[in-house]
PDB file of N, CA and C in Angstrom:
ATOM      1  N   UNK A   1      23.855  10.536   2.722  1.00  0.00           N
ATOM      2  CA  UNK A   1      23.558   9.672   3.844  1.00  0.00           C
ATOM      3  C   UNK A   1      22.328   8.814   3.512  1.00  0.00           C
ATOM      4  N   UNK A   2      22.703   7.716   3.756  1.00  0.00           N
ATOM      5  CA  UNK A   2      21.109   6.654   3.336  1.00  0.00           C
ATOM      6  C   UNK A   2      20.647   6.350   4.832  1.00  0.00           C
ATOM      7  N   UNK A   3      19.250   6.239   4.348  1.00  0.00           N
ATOM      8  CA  UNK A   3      18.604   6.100   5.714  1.00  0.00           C
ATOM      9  C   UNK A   3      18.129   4.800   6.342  1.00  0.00           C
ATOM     10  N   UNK A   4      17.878   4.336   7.316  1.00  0.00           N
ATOM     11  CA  UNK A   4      17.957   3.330   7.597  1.00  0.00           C
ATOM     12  C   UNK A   4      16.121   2.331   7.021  1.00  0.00           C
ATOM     13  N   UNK A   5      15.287   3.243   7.795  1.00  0.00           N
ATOM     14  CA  UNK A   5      13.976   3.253   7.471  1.00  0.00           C
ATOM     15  C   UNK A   5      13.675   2.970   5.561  1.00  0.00           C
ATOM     16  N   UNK A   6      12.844   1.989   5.790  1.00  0.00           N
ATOM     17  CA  UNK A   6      12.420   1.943   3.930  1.00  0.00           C
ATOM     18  C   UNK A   6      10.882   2.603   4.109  1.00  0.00           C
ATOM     19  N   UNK A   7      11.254   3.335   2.692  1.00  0.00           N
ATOM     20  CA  UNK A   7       9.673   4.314   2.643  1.00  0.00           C
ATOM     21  C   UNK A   7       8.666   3.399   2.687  1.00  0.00           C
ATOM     22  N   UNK A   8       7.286   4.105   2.995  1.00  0.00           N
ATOM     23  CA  UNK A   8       6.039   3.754   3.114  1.00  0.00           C
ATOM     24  C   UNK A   8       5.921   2.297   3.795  1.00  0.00           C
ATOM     25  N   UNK A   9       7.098   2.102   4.889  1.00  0.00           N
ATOM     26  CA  UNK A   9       6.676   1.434   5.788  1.00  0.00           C
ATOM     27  C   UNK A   9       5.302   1.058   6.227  1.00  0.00           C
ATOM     28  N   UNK A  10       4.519   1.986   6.387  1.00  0.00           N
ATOM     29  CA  UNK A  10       3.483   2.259   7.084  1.00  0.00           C
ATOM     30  C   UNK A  10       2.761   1.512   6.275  1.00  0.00           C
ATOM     31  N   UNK A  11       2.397   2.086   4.916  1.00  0.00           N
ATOM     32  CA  UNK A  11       1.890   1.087   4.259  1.00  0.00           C
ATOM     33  C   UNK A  11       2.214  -0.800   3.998  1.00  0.00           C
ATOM     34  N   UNK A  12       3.370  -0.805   4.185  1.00  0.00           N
ATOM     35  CA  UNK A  12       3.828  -1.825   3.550  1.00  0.00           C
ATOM     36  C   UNK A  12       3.669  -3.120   5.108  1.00  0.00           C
ATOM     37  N   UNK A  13       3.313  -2.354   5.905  1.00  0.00           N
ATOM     38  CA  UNK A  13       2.946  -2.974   7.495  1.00  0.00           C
ATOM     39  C   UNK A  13       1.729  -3.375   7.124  1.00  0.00           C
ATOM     40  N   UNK A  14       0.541  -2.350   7.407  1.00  0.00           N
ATOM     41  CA  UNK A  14      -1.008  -2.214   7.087  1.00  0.00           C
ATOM     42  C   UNK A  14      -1.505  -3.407   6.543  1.00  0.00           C
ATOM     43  N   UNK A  15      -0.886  -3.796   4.964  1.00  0.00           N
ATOM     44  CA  UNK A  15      -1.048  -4.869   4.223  1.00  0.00           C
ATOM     45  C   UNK A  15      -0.737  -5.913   4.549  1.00  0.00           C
ATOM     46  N   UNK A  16       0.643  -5.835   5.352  1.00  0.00           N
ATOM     47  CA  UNK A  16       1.132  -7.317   5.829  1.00  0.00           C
ATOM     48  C   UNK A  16      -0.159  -8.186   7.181  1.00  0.00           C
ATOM     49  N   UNK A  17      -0.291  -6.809   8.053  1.00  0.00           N
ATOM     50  CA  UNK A  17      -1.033  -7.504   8.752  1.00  0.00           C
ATOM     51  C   UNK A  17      -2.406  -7.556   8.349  1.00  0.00           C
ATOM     52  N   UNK A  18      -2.933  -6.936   7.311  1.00  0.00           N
ATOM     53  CA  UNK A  18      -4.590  -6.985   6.996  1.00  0.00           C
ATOM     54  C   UNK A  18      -4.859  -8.498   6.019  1.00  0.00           C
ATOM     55  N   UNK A  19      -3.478  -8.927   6.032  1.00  0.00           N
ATOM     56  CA  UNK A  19      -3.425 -10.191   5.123  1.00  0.00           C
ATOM     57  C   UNK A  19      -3.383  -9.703   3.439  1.00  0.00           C
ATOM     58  N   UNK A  20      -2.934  -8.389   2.941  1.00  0.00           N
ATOM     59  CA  UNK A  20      -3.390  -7.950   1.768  1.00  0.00           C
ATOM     60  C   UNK A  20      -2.134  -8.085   0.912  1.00  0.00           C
ATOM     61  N   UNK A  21      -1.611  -8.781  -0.114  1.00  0.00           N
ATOM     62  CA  UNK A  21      -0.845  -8.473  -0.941  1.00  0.00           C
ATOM     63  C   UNK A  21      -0.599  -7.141  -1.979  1.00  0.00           C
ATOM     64  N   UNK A  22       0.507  -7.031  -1.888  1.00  0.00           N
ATOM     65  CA  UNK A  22       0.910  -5.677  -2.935  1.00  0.00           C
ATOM     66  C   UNK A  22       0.285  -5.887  -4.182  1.00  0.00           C
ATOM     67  N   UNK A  23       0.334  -7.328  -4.919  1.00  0.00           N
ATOM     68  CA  UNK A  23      -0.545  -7.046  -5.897  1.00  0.00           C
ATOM     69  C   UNK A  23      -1.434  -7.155  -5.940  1.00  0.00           C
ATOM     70  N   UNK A  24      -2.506  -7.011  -5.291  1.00  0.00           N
ATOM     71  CA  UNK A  24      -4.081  -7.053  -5.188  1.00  0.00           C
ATOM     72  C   UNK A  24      -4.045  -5.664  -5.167  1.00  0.00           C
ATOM     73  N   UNK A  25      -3.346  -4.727  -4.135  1.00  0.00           N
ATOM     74  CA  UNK A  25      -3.125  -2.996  -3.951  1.00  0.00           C
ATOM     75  C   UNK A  25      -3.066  -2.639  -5.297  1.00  0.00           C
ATOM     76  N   UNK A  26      -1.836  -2.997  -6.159  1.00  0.00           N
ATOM     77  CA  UNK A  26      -1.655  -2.897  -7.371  1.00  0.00           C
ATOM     78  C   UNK A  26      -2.571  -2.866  -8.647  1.00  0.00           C
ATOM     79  N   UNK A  27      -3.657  -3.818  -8.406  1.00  0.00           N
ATOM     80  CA  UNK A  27      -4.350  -4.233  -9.044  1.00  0.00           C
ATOM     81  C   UNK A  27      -5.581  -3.444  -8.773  1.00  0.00           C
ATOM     82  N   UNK A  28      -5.881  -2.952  -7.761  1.00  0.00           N
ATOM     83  CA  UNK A  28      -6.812  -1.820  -7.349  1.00  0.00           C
ATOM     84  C   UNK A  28      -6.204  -0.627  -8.090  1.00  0.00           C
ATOM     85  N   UNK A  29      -5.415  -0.113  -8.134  1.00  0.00           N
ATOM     86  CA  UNK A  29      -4.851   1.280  -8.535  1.00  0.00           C
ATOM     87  C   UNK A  29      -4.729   1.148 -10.283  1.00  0.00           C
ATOM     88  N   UNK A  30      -5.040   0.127 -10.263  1.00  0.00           N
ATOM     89  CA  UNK A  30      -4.875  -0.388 -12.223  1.00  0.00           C
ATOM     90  C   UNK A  30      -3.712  -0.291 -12.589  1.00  0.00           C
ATOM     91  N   UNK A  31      -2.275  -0.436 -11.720  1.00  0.00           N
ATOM     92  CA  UNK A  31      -1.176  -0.683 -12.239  1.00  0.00           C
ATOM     93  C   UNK A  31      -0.501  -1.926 -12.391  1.00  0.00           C
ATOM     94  N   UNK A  32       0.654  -2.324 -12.958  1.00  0.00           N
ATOM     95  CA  UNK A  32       1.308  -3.602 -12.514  1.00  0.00           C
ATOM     96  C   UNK A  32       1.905  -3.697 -10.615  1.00  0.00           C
ATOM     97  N   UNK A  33       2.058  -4.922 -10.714  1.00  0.00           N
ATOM     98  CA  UNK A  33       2.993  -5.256  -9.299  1.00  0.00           C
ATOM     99  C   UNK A  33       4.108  -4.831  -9.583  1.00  0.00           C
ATOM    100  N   UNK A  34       5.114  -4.755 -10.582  1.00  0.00           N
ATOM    101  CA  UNK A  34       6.301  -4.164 -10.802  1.00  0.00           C
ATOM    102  C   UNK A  34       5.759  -2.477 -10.438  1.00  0.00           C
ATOM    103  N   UNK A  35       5.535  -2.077 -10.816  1.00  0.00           N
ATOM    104  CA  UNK A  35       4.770  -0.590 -10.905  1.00  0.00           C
ATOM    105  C   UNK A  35       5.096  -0.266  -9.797  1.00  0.00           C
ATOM    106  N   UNK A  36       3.982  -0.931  -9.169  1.00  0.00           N
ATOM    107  CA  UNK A  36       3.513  -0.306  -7.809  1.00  0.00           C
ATOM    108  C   UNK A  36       4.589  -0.559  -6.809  1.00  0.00           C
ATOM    109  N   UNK A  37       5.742  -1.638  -6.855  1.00  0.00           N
ATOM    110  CA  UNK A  37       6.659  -1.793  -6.068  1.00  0.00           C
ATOM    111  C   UNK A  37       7.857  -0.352  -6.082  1.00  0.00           C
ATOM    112  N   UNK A  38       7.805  -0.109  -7.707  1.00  0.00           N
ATOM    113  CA  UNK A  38       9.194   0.831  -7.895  1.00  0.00           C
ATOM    114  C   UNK A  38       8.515   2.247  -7.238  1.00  0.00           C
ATOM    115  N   UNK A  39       7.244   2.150  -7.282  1.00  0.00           N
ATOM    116  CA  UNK A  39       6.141   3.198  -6.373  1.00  0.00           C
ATOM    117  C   UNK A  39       6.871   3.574  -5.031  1.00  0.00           C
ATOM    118  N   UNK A  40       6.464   2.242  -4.553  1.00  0.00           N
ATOM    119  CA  UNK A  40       6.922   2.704  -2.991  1.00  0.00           C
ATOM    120  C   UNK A  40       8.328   2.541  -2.283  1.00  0.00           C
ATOM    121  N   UNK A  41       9.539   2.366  -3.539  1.00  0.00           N
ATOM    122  CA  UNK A  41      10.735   2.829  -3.295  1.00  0.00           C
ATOM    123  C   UNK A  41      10.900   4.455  -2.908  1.00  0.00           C
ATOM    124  N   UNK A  42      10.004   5.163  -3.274  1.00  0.00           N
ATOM    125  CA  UNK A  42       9.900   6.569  -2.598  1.00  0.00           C
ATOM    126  C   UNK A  42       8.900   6.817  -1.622  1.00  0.00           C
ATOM    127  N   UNK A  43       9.046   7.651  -0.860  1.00  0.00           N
ATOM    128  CA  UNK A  43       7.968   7.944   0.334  1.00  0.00           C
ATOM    129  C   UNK A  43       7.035   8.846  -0.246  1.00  0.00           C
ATOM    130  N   UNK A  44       5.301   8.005  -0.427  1.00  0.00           N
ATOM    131  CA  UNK A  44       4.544   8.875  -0.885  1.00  0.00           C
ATOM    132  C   UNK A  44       4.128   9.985  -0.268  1.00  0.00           C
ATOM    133  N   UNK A  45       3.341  11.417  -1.521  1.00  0.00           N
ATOM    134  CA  UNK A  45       2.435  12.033  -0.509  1.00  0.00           C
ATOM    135  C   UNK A  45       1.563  11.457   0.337  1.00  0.00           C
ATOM    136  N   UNK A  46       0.845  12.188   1.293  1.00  0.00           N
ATOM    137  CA  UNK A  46      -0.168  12.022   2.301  1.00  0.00           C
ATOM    138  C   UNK A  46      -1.414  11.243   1.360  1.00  0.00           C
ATOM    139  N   UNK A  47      -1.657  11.924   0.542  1.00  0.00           N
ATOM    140  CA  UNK A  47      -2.893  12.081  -0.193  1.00  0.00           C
ATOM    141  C   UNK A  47      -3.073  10.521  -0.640  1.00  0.00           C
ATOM    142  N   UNK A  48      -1.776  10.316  -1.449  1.00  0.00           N
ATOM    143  CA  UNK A  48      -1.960   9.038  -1.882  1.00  0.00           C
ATOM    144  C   UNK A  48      -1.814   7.761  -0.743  1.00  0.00           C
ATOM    145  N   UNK A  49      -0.998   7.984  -0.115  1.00  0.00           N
ATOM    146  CA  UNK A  49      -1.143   7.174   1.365  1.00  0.00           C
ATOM    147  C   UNK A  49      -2.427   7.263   1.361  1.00  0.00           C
ATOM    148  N   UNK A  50      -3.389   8.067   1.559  1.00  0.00           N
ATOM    149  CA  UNK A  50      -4.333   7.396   2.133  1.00  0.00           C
ATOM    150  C   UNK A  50      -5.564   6.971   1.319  1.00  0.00           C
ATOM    151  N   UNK A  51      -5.043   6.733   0.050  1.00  0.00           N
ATOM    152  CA  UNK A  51      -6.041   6.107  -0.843  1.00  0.00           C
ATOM    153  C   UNK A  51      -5.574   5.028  -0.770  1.00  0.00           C
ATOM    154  N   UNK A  52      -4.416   4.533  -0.810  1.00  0.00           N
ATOM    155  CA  UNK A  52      -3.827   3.164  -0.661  1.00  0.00           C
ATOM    156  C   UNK A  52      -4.097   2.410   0.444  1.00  0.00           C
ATOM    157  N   UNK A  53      -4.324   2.994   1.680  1.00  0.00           N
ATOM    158  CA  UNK A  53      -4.161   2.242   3.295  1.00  0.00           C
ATOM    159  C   UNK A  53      -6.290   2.177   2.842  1.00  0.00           C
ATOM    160  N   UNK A  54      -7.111   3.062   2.306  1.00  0.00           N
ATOM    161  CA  UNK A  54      -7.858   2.755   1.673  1.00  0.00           C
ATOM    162  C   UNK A  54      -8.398   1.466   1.586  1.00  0.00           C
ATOM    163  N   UNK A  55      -7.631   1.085   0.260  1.00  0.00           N
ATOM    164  CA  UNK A  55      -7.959   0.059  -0.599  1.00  0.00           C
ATOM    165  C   UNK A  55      -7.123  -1.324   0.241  1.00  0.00           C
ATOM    166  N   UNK A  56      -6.484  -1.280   1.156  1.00  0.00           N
ATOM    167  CA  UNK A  56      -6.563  -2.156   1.828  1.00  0.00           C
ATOM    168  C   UNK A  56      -7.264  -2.390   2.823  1.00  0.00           C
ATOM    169  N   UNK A  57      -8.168  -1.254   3.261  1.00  0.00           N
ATOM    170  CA  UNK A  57      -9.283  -1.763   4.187  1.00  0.00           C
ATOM    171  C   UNK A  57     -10.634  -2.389   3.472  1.00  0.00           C
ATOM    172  N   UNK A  58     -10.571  -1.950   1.938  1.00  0.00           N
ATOM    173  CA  UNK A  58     -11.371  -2.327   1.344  1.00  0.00           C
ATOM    174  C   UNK A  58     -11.020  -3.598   1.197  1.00  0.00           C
ATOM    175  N   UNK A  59     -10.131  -4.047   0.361  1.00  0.00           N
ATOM    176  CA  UNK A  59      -9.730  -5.532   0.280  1.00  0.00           C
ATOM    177  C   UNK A  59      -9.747  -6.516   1.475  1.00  0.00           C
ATOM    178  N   UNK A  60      -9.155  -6.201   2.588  1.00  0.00           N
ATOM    179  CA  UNK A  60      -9.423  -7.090   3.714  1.00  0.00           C
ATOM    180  C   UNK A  60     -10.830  -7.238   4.325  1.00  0.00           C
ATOM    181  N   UNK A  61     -11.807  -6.162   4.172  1.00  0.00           N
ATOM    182  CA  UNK A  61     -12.975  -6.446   4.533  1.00  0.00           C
ATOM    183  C   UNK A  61     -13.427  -5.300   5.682  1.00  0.00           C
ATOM    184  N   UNK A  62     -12.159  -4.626   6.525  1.00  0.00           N
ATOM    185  CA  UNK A  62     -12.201  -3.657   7.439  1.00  0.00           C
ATOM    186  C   UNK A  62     -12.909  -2.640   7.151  1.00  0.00           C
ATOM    187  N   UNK A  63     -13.242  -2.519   6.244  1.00  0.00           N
ATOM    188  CA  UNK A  63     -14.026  -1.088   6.006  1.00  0.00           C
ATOM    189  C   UNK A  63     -15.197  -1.162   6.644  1.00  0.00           C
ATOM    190  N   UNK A  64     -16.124  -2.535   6.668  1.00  0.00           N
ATOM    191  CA  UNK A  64     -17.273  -2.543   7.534  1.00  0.00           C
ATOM    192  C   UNK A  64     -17.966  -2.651   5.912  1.00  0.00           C
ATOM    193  N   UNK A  65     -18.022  -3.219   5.049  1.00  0.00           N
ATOM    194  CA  UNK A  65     -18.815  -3.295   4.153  1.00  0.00           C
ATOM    195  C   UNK A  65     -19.288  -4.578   3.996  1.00  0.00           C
ATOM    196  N   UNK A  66     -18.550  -5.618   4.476  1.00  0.00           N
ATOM    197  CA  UNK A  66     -18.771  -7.399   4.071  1.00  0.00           C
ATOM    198  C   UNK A  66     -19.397  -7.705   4.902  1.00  0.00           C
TER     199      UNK A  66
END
């Protein structure tokens, strides 16, 4: 049965609205944009979710650091 939902939605929201591209994410994690896309064809652990939702608060500026 395939599911309707595509993994790491959550993430793939976060970025859209923080204005953050996948490859800037990509480019934080020191991988390619190919990489990191075939990445989130699976639903990550927790752990890494939240190094990723992370580095997009870092990149957009949300973290409160800029």
């Amino acid at each position: 049965m395939v599911s309707n939902t595509r993994p790491n939605r959550d993430i793939r929201r976060a970025a859209a609205f923080s204005g953050v591209c996948l490859w800037q994410i990509a480019d934080s994690l020191g991988i390619t944009d190919a990489n990191f896309s075939r990445k989130l064809r699976r639903e990550l652990p927790a752990d890494e979710k939240e190094k990723i939702m992370q580095i997009i608060k870092n990149i957009s500026g949300e973290d409160g650091k800029e």
